[in-house]
PDB file of N, CA and C in Angstrom:
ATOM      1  N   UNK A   1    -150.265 141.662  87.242  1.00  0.00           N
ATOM      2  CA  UNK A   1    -150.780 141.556  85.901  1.00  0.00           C
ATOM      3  C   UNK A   1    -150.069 140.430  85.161  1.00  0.00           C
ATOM      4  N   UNK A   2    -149.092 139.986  85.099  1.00  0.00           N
ATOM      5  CA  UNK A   2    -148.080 139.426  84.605  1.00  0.00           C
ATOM      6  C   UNK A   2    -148.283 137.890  84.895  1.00  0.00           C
ATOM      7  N   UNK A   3    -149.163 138.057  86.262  1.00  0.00           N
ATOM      8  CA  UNK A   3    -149.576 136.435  86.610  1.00  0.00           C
ATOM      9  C   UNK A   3    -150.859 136.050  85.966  1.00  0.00           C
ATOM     10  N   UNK A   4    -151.833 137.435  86.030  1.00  0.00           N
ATOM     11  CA  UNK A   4    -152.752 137.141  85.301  1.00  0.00           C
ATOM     12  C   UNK A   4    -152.826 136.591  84.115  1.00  0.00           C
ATOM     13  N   UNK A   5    -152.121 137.322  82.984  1.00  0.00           N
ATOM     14  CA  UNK A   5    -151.355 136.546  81.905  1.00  0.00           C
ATOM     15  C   UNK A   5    -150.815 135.343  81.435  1.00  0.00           C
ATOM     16  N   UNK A   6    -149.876 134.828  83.206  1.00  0.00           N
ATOM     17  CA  UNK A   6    -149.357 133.792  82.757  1.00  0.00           C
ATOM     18  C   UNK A   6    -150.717 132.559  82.819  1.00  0.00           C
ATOM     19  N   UNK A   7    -151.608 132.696  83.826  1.00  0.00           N
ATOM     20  CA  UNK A   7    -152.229 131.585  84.069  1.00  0.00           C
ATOM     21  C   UNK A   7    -153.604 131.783  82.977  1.00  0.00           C
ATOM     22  N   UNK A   8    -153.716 132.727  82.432  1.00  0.00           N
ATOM     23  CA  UNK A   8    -154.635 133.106  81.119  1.00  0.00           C
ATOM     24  C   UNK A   8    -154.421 132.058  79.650  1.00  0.00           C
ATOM     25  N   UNK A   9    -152.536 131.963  79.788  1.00  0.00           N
ATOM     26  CA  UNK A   9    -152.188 132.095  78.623  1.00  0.00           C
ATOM     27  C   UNK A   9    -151.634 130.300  78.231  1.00  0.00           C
ATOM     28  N   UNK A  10    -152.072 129.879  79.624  1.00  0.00           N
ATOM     29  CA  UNK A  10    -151.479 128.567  80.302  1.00  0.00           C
ATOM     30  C   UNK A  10    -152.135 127.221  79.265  1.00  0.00           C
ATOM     31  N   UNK A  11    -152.927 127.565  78.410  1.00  0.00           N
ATOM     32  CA  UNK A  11    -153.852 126.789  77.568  1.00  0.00           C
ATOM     33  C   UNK A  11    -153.055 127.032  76.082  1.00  0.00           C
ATOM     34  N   UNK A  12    -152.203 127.791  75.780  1.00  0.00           N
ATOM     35  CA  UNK A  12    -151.731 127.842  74.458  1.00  0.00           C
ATOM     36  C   UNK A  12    -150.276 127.013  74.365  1.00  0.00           C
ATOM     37  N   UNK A  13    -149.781 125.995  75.109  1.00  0.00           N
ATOM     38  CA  UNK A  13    -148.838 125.662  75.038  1.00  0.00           C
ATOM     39  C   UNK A  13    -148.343 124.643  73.579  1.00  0.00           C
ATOM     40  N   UNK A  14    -149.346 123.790  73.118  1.00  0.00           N
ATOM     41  CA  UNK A  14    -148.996 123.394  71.833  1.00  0.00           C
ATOM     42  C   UNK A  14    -149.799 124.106  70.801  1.00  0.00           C
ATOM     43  N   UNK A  15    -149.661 125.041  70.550  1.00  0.00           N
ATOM     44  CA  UNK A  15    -149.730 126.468  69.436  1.00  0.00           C
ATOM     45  C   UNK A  15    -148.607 126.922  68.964  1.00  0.00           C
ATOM     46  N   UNK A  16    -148.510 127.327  67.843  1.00  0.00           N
ATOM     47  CA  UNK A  16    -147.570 127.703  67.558  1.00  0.00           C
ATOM     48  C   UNK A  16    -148.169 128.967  66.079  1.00  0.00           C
ATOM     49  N   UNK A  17    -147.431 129.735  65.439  1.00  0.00           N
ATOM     50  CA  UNK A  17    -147.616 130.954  64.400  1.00  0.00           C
ATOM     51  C   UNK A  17    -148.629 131.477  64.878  1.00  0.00           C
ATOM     52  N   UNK A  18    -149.984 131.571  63.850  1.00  0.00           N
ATOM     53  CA  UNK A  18    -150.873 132.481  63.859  1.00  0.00           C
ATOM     54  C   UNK A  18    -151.830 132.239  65.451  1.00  0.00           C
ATOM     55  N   UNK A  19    -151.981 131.384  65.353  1.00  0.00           N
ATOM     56  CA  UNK A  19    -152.974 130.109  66.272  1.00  0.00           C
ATOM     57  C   UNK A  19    -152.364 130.726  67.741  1.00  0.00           C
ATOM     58  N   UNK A  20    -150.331 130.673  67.921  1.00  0.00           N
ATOM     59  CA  UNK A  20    -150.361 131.298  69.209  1.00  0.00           C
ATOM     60  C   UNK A  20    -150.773 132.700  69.737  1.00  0.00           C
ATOM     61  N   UNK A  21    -150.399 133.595  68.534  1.00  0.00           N
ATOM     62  CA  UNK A  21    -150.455 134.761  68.427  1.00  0.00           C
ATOM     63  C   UNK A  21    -152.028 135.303  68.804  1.00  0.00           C
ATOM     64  N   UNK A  22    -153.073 134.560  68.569  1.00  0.00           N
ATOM     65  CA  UNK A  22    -154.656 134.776  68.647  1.00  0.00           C
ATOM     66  C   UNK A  22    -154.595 134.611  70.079  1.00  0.00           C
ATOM     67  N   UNK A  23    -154.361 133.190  70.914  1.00  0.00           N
ATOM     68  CA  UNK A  23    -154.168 132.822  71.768  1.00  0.00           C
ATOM     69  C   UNK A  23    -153.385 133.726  73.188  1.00  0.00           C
ATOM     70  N   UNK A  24    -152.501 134.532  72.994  1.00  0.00           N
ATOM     71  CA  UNK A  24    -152.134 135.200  73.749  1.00  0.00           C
ATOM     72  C   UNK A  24    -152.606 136.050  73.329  1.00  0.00           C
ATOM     73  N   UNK A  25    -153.219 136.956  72.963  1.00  0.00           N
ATOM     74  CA  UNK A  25    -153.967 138.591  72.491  1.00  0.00           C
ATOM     75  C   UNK A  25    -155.169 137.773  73.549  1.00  0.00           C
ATOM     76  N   UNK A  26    -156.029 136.829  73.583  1.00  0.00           N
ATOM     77  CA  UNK A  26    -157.268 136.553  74.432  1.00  0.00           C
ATOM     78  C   UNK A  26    -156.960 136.532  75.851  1.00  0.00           C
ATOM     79  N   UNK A  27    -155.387 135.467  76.009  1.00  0.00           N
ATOM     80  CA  UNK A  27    -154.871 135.849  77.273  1.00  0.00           C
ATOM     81  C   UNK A  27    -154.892 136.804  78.109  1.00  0.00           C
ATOM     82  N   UNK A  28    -154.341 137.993  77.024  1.00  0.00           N
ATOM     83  CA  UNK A  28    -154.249 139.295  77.748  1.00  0.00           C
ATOM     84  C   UNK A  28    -155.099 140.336  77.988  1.00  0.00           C
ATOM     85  N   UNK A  29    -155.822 139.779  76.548  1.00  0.00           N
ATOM     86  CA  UNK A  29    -157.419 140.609  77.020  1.00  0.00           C
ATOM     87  C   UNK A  29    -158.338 140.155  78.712  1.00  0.00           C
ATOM     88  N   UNK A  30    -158.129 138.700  78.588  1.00  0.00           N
ATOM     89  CA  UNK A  30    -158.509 138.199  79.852  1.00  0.00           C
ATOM     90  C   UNK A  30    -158.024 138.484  80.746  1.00  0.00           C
ATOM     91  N   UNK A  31    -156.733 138.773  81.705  1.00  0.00           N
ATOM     92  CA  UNK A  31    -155.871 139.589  82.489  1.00  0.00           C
ATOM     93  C   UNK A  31    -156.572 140.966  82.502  1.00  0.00           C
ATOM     94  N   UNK A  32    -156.499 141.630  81.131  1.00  0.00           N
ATOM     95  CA  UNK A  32    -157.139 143.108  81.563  1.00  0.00           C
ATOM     96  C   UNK A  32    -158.461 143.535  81.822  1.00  0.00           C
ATOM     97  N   UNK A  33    -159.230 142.685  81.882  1.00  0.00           N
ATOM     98  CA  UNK A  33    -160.564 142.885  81.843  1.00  0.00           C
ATOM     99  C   UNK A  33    -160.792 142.363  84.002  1.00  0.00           C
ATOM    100  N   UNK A  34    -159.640 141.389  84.107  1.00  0.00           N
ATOM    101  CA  UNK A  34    -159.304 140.694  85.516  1.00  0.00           C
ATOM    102  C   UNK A  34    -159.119 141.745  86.573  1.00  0.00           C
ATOM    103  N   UNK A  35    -157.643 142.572  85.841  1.00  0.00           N
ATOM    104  CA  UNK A  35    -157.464 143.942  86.598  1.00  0.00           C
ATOM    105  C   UNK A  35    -158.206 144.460  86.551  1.00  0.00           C
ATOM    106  N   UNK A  36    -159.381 144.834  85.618  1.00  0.00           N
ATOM    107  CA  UNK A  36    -160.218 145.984  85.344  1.00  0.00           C
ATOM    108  C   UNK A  36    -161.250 145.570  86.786  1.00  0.00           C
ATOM    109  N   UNK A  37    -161.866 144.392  86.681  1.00  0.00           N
ATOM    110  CA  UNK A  37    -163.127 144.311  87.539  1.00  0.00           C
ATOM    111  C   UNK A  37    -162.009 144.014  88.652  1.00  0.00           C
ATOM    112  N   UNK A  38    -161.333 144.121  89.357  1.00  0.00           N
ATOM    113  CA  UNK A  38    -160.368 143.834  90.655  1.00  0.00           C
ATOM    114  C   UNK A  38    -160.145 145.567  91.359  1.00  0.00           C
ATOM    115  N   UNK A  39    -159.994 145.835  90.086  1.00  0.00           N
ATOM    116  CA  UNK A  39    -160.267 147.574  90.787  1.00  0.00           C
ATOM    117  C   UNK A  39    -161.129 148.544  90.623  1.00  0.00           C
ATOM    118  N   UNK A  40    -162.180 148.365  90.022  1.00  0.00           N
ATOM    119  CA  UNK A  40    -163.476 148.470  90.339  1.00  0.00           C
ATOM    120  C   UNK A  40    -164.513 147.768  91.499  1.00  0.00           C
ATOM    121  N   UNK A  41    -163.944 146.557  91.687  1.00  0.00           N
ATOM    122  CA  UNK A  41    -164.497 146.009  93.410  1.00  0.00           C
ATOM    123  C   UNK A  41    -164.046 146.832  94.285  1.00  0.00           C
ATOM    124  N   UNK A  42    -162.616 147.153  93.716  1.00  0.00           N
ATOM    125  CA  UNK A  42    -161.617 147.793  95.145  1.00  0.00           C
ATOM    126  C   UNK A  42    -162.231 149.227  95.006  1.00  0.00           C
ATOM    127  N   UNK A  43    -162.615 150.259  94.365  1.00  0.00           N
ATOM    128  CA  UNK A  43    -163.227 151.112  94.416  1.00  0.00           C
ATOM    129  C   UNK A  43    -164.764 151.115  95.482  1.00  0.00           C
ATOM    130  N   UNK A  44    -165.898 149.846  94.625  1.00  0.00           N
ATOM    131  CA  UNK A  44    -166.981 150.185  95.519  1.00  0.00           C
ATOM    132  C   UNK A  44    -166.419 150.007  96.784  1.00  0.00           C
ATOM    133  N   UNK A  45    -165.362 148.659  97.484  1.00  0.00           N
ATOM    134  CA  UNK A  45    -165.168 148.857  98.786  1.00  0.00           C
ATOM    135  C   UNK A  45    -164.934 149.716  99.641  1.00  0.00           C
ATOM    136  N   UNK A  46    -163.919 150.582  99.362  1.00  0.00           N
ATOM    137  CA  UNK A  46    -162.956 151.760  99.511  1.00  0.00           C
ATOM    138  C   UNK A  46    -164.416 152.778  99.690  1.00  0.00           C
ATOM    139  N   UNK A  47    -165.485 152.958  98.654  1.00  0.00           N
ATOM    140  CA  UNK A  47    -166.434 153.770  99.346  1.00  0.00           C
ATOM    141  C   UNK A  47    -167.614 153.451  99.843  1.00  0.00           C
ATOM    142  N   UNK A  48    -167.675 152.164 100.472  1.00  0.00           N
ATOM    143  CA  UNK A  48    -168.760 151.627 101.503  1.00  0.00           C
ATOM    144  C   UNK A  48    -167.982 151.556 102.297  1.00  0.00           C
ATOM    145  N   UNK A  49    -166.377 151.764 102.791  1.00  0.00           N
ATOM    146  CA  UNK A  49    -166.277 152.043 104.518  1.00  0.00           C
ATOM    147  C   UNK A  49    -166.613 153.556 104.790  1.00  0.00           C
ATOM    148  N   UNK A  50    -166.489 152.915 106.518  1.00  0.00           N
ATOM    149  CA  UNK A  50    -167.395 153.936 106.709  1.00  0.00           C
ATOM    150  C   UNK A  50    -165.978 155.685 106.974  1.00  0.00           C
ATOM    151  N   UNK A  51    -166.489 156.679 106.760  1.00  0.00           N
ATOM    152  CA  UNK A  51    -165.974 157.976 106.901  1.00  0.00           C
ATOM    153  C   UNK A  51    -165.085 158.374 108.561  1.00  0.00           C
ATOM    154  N   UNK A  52    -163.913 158.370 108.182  1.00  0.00           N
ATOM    155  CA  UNK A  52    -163.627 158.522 109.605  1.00  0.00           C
ATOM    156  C   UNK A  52    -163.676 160.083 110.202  1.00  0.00           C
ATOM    157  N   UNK A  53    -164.446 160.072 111.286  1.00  0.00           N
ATOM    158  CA  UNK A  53    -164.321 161.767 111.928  1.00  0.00           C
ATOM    159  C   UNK A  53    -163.109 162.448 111.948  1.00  0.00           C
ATOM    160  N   UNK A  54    -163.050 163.726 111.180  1.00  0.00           N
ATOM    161  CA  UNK A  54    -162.053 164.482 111.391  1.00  0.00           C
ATOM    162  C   UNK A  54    -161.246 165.142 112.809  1.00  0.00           C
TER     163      UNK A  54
END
């Protein structure tokens, strides 16, 4: 998550007060929305393999 962030947030470098503060809140929204659909793929995958016999 933390990388997601960093390379999100990689565009606010000459920002500074309010301007950075907007800027990283989008960052991180972008990261979580990253994780969000990353484990929701990993979900449908996880149940399109196939069932192993007991």
């Amino acid at each position: 998550m933390a990388a997601l962030i960093a390379v999100a947030n990689s565009h606010a470098g000459g920002l500074s007060g309010d301007a950075l503060k907007v800027a990283v809140a989008d960052g991180i929204q972008i990261a979580f929305w990253l994780a969000a659909a990353g484990v929701a793929v990993s979900l449908v995958f996880v149940m399109a393999l196939p069932k192993k016999p007991a």
